[in-house]
Protein backbone atom coordinates (compact mmCIF):
# COMPACT_ATOMS: atom_id res chain seq x y z
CA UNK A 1 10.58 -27.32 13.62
CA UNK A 2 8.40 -27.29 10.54
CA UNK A 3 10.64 -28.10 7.54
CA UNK A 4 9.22 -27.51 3.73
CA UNK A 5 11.16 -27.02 1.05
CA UNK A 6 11.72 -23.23 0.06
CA UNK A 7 9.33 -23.19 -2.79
CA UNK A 8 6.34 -25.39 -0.93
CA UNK A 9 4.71 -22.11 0.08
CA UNK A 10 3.70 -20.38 -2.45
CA UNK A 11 0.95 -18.55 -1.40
CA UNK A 12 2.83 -16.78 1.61
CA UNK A 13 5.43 -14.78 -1.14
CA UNK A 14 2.11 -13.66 -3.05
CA UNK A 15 0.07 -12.48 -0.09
CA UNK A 16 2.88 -10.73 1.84
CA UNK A 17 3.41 -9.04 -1.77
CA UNK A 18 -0.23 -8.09 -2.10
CA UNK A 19 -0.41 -6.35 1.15
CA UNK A 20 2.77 -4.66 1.57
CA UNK A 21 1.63 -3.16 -1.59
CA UNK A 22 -2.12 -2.12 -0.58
CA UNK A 23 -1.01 -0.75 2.42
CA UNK A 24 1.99 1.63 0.26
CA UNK A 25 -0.53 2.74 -2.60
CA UNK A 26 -3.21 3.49 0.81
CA UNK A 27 -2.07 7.51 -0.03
CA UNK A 28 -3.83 6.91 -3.67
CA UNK A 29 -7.22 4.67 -2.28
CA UNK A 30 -7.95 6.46 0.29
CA UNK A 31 -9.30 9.64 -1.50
CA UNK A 32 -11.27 7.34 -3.87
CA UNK A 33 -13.02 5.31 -1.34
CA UNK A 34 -13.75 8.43 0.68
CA UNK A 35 -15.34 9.56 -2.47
CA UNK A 36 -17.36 6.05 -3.00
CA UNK A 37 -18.34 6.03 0.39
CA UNK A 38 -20.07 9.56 0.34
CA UNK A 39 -18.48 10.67 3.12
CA UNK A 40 -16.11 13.75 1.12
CA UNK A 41 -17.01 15.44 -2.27
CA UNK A 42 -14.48 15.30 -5.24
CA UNK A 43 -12.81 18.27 -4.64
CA UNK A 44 -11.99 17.27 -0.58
CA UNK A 45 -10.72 13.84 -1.97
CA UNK A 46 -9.00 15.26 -4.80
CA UNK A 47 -7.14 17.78 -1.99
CA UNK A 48 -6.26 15.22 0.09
CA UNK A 49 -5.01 12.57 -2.95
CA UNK A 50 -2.82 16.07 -3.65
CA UNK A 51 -1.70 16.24 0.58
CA UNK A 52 -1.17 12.80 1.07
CA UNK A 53 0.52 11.33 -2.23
CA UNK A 54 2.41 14.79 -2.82
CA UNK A 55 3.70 15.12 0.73
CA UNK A 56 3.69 11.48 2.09
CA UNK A 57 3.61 9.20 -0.32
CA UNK A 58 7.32 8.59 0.75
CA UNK A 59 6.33 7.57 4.20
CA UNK A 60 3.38 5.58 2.92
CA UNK A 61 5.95 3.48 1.10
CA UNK A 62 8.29 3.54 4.45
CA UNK A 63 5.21 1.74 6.43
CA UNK A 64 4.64 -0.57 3.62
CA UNK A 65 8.74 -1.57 3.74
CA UNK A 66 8.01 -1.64 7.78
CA UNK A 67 5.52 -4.05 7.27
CA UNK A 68 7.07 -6.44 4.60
CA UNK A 69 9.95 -6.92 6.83
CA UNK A 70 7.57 -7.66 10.24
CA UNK A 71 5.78 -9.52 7.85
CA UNK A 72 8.63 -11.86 6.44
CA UNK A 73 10.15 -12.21 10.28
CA UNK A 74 6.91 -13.53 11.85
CA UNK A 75 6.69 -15.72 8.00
CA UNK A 76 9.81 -17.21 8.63
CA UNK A 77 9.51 -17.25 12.67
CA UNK A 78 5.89 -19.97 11.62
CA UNK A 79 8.39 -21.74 9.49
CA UNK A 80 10.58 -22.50 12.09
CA UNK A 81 13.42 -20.16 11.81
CA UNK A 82 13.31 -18.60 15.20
CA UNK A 83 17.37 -18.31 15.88
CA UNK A 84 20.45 -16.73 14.40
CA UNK A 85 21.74 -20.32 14.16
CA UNK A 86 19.07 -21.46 12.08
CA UNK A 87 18.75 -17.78 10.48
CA UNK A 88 22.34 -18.99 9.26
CA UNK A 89 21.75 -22.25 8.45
CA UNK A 90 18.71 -21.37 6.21
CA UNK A 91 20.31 -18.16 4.73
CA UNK A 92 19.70 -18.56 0.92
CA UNK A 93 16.00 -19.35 1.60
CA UNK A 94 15.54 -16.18 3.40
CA UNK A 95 17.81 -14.75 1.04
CA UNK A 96 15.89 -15.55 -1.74
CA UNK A 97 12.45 -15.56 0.00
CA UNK A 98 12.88 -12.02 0.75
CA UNK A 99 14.21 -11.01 -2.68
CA UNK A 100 10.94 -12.36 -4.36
CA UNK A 101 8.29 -10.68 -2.08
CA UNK A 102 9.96 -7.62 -2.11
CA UNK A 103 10.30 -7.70 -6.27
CA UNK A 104 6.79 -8.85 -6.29
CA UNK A 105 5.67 -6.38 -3.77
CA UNK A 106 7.65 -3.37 -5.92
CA UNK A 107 5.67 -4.64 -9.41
CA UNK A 108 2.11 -5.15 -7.23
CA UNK A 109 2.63 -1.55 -5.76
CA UNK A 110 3.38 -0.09 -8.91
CA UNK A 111 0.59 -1.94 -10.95
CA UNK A 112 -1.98 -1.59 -8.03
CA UNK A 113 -1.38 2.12 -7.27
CA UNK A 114 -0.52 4.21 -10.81
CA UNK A 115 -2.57 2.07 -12.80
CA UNK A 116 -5.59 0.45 -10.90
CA UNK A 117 -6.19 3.25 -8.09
CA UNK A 118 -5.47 5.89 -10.85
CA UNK A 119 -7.87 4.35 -13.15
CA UNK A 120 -10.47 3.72 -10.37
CA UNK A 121 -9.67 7.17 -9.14
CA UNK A 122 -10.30 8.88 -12.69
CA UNK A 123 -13.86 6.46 -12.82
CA UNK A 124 -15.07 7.99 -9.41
CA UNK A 125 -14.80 11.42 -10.65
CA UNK A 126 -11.44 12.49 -9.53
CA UNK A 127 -9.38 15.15 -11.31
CA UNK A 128 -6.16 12.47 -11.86
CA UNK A 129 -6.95 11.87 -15.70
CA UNK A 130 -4.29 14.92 -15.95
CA UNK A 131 -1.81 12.75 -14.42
CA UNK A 132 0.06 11.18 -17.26
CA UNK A 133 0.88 7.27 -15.75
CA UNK A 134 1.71 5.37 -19.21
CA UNK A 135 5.12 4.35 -17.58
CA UNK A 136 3.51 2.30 -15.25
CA UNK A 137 2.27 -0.64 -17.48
CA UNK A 138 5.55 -1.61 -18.94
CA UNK A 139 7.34 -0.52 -15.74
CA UNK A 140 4.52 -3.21 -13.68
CA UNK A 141 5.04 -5.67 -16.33
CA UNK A 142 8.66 -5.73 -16.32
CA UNK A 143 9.01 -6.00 -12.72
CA UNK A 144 6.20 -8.92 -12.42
CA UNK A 145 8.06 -10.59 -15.44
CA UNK A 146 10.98 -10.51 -13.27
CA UNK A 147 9.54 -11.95 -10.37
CA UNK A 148 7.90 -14.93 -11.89
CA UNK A 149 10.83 -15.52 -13.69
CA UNK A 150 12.95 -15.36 -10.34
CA UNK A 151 9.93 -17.03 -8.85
CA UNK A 152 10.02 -20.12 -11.27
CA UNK A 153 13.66 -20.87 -11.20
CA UNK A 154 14.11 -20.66 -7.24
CA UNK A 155 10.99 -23.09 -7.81
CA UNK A 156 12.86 -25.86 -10.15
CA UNK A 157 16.05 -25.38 -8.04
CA UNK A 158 13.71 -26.40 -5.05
CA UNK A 159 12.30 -28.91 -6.56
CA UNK A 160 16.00 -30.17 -7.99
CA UNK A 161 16.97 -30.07 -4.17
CA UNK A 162 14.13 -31.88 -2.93
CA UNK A 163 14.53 -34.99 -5.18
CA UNK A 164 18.14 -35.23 -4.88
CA UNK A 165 17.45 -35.52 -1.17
CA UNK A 166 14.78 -38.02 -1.80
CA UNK A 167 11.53 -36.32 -0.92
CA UNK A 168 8.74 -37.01 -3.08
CA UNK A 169 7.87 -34.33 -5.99
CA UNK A 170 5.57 -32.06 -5.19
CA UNK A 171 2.20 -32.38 -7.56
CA UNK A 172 2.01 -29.05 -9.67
C-alpha cells in the first residue's frame, strides 16, 4: 500500500478541481467553441447557450458532482485505500481530501464558467454582455480564499504529523 502523507499530493486536489469544474461550466463553452470553430453562427450558439444553461445547467453540474466523486474514489483507490477498513482507518484524510476538491472545484466552476466563459463568450460575439455576472468575482474569490486557506492549514497539520512521526520534511 502506497503511504504519503495527506498533503504530499498536491497536484491531485487541483486537477480533480479543474476538471470537475470544466466539465460543469461545459453548458456555457460549448456554444462559444461551436462559434470559434465555425461550425454554428451566433445566433444558433447563442440559442443553444439559452437551451442548455437555462434548462440543464442543473444536470451539467449533477455530471460534474458524478465525476468528482468517481474521480476522488479511483484517487484514493491509487493511494491505497481500497477497503472499508482502511476507508476507516484513513477517514479524516478522505474527509478532508474531499472537502478541499470539492471547495476548490465550487470556486474553479464559478470563476471558470460566469466569469471566463462569459467573458470569452461576450469576445466571440455572443449576446451574454446582457447577462449581469459582477457577483461572480467576489463570490470566486471568496470561495478560492477559502480553499487555500483550508488547503494550507490541512498542509502544516500534515506536515506537524509527519515530523512528529519522524519522517523527513518535505522540501517546499
Amino acid at each position: 500500500m502506497e503511504r504519503s502523507a495527506p498533503g504530499s499530493d498536491r497536484k491531485g486536489v487541483f486537477v480533480l478541481s479543474a476538471l470537475a469544474a470544466l466539465v460543469g461550466g461545459l453548458c456555457c463553452l460549448t456554444p462559444v467553441v461551436l462559434v470559434l470553430l465555425g461550425l454554428a453562427s451566433i445566433s444558433a450558439a447563442a440559442s443553444l447557450g439559452n437551451v442548455l444553461y437555462g434548462d440543464y445547467h442543473w444536470e451539467f453540474r449533477l455530471v460534474a458532482l458524478a465525476f468528482l466523486i468517481l474521480a476522488l474514489v479511483i484517487y484514493f483507490r491509487r493511494k491505497g485505500i481500497c477497503t472499508l477498513d482502511q476507508a476507516r482507518r484513513e477517514r479524516n484524510r478522505i474527509i478532508n481530501t474531499s472537502l478541499l476538491v470539492l471547495i476548490f472545484a465550487v470556486g474553479m466552476y464559478i470563476f471558470w464558467t460566469y466569469i471566463a466563459v462569459h467573458w470569452f463568450g461576450v469576445w466571440a460575439g455572443l449576446p451574454w454582455r446582457q447577462y449581469d455576472e459582477g457577483w461572480a468575482i467576489p463570490a470566486s474569490a471568496s470561495v478560492l480564499a477559502a480553499a487555500v486557506i483550508l488547503y494550507l492549514v490541512l498542509f502544516r497539520r500534515s506536515r506537524k504529523a509527519g515530523e512528529a512521526r519522524g519522517a523527513p520534511r518535505a522540501a517546499s
